[in-house]
N, C-alpha and C. Protein backbone atom coordinates (compact mmCIF):
# COMPACT_ATOMS: atom_id res chain seq x y z
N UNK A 1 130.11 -39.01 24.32
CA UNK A 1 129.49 -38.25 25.38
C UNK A 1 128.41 -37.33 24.80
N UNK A 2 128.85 -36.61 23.67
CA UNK A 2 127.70 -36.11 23.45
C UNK A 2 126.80 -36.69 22.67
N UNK A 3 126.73 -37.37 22.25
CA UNK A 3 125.82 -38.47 21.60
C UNK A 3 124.77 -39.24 23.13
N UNK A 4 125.47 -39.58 23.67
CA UNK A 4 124.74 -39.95 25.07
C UNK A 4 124.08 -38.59 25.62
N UNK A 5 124.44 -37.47 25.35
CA UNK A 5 123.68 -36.08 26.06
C UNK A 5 122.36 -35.65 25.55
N UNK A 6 122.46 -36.36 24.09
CA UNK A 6 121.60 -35.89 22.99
C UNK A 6 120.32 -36.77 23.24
N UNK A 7 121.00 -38.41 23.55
CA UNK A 7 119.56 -39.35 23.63
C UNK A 7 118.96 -38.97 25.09
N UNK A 8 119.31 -38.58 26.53
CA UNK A 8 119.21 -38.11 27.41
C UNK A 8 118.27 -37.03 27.02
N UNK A 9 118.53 -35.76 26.07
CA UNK A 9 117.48 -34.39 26.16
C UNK A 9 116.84 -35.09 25.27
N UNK A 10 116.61 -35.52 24.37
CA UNK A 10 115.62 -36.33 23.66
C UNK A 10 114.68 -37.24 24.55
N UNK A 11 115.21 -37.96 25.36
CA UNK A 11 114.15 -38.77 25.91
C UNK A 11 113.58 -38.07 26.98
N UNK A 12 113.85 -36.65 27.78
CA UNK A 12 113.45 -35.88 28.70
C UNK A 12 112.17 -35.40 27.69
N UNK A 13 112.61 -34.52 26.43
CA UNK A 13 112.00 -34.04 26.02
C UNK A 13 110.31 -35.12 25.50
N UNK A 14 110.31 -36.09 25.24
CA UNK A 14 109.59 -36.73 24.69
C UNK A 14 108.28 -37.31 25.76
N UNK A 15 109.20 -37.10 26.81
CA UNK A 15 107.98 -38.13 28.02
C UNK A 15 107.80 -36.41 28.70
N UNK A 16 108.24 -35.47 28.68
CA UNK A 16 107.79 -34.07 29.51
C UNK A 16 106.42 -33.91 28.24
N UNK A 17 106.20 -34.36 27.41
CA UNK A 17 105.28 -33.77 26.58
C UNK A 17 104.12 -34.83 26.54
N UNK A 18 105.00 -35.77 27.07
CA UNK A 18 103.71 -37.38 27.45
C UNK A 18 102.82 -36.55 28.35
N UNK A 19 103.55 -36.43 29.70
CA UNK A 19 102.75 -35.74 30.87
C UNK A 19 103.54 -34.35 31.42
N UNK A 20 103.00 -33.33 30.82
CA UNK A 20 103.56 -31.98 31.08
C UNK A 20 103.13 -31.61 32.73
N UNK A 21 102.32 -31.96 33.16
CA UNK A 21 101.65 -31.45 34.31
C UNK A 21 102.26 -32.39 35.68
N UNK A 22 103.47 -33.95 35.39
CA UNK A 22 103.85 -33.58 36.57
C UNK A 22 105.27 -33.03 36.84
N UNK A 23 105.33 -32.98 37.76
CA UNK A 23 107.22 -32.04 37.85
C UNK A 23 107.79 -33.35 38.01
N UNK A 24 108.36 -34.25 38.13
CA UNK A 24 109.29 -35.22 38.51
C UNK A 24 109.98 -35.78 37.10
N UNK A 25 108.80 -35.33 36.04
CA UNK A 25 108.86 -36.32 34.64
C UNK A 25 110.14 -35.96 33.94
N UNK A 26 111.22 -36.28 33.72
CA UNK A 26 112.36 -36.41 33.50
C UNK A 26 113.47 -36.47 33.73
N UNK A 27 113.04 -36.27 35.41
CA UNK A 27 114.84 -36.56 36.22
C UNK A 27 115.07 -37.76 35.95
N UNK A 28 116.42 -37.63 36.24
CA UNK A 28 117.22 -39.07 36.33
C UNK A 28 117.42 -39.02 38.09
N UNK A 29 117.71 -40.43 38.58
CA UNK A 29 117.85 -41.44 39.36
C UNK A 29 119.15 -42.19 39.12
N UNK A 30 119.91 -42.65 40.27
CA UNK A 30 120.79 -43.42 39.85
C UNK A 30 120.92 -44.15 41.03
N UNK A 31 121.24 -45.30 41.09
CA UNK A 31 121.68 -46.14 41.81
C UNK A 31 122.96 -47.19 41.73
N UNK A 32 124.05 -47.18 42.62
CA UNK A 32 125.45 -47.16 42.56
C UNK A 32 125.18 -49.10 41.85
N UNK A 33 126.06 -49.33 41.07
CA UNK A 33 125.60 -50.81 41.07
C UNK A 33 127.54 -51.03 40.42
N UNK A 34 128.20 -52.21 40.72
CA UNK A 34 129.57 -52.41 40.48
C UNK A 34 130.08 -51.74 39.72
N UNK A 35 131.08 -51.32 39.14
CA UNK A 35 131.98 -50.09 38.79
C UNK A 35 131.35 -48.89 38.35
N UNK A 36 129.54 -48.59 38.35
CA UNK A 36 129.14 -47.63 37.53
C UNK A 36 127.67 -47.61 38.44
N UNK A 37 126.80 -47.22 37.80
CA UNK A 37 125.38 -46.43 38.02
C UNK A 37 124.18 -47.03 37.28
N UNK A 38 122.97 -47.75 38.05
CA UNK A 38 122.22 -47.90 37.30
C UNK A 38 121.10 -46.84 36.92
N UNK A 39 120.60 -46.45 35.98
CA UNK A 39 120.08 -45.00 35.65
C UNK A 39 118.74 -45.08 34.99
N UNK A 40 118.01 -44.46 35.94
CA UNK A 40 116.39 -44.40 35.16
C UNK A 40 116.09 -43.19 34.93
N UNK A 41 115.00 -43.54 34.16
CA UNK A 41 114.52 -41.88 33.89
C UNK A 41 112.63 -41.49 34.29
N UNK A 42 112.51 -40.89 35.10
CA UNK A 42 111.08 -40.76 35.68
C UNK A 42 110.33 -40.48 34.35
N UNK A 43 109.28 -41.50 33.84
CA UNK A 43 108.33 -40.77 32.66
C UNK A 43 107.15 -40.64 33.27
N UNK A 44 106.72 -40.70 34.44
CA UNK A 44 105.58 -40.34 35.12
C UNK A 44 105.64 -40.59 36.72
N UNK A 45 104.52 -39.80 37.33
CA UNK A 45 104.99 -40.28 38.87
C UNK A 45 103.42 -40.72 39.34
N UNK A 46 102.31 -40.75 38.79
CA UNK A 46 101.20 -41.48 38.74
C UNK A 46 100.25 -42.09 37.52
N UNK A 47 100.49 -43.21 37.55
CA UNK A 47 101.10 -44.31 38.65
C UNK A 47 103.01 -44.15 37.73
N UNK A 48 103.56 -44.36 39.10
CA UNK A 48 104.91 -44.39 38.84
C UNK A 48 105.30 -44.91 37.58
N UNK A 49 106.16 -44.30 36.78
CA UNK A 49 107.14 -45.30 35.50
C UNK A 49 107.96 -44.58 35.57
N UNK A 50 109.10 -45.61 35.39
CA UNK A 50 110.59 -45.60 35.25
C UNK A 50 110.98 -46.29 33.59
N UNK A 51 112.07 -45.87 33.24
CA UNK A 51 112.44 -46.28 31.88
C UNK A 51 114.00 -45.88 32.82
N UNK A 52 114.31 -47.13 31.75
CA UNK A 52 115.73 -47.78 32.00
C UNK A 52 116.99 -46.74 31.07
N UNK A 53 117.76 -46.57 31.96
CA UNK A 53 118.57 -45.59 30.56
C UNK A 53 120.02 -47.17 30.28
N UNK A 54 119.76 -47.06 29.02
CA UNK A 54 120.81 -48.82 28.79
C UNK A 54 122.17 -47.74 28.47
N UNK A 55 122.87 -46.98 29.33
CA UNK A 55 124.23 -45.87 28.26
C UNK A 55 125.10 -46.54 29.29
N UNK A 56 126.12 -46.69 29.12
CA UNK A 56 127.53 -46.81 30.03
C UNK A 56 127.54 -48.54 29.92
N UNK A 57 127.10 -48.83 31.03
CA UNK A 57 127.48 -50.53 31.22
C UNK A 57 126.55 -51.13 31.27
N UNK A 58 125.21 -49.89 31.11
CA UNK A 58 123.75 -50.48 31.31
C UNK A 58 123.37 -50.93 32.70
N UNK A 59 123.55 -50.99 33.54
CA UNK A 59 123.43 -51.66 34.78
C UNK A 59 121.59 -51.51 35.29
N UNK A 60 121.44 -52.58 35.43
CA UNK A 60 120.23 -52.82 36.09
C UNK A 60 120.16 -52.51 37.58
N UNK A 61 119.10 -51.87 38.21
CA UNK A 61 118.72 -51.90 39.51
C UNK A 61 118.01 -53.22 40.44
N UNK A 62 118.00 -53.80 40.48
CA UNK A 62 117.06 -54.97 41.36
C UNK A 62 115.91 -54.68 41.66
N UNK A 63 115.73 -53.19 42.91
CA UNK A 63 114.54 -53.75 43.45
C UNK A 63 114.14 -52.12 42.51
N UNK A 64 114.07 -51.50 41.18
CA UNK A 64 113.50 -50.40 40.78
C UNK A 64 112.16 -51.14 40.70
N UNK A 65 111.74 -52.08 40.13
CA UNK A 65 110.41 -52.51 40.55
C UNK A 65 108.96 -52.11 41.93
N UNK A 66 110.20 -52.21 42.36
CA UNK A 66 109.47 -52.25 44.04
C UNK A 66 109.12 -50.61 44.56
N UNK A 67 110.24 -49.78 43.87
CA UNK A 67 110.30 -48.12 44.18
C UNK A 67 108.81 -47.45 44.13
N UNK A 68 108.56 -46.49 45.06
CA UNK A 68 107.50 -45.99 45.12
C UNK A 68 107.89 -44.47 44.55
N UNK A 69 106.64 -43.74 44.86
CA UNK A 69 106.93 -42.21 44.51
C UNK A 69 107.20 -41.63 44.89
N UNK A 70 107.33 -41.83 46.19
CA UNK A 70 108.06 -41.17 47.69
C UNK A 70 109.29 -41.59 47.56
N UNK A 71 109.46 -42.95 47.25
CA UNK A 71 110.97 -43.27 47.19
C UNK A 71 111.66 -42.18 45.97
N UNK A 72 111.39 -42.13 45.01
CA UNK A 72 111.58 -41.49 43.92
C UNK A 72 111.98 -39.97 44.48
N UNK A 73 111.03 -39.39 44.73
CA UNK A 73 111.24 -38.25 45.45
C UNK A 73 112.31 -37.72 46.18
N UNK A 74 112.50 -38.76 47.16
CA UNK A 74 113.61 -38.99 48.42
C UNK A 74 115.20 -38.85 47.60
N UNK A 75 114.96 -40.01 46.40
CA UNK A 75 116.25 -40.27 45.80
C UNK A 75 116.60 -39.05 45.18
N UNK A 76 115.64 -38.33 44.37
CA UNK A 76 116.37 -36.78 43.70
C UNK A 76 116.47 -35.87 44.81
N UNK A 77 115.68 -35.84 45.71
CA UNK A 77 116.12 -34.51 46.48
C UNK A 77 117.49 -34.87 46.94
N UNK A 78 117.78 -36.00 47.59
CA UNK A 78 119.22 -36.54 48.03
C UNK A 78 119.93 -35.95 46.83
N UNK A 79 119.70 -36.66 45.62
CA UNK A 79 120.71 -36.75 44.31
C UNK A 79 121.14 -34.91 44.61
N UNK A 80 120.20 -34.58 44.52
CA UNK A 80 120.06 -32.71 44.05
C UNK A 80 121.13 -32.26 45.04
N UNK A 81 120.72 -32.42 46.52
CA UNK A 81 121.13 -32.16 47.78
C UNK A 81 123.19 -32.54 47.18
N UNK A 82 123.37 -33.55 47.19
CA UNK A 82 124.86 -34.42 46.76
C UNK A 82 125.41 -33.22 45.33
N UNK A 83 125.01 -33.34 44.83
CA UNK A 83 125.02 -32.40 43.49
C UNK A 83 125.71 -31.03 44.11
N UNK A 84 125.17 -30.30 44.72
CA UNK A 84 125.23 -29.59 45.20
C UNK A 84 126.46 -29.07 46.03
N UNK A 85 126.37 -30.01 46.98
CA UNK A 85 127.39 -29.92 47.62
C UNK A 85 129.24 -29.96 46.82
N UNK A 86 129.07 -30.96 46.17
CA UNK A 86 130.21 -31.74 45.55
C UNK A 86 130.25 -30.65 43.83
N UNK A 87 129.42 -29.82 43.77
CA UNK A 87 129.49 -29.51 42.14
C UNK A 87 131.01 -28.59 42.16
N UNK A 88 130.98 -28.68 40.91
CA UNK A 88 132.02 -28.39 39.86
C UNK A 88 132.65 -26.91 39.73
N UNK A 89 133.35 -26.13 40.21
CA UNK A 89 133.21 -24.72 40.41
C UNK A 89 134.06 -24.06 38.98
């Protein structure tokens, strides 16, 4: 786990310094995929890139291809919104 926490702030850290100027550039995304989560990591939001996080079971998304920046958007404020509600006291 913490070995997985470490490549996570490492790879935030590395693409926030690619493009410092937009805000989206390092959330994670997840999308539910059979027993686990498929997980990207925003390295830009124009033009959109996603990078694949391969940790857990690796699970691929299908249509992350197709995702826009609005979609992107939509999915963290939800994620944030869920977070929130459900966090850890």
């Amino acid at each position: 786990m913490a070995e997985e926490k470490a490549y996570l702030e490492t790879l935030k850290d590395m693409l926030t310094k690619r493009k410092p100027t937009q805000k989206l550039v390092g959330e994670i995304i997840r999308f539910p995929a059979a027993d686990g989560y498929a997980e990207y990591m925003v390295a830009a939001t124009t033009p959109l890139e996603l990078v694949h996080i391969p940790l857990g079971d690796a699970w691929d998304f299908q249509y992350a291809h197709r995702l826009t920046k609005k979609d992107v958007e939509e999915k963290i404020k939800n994620q944030k919104a869920l977070d929130e509600l459900f966090k850890k006291k």
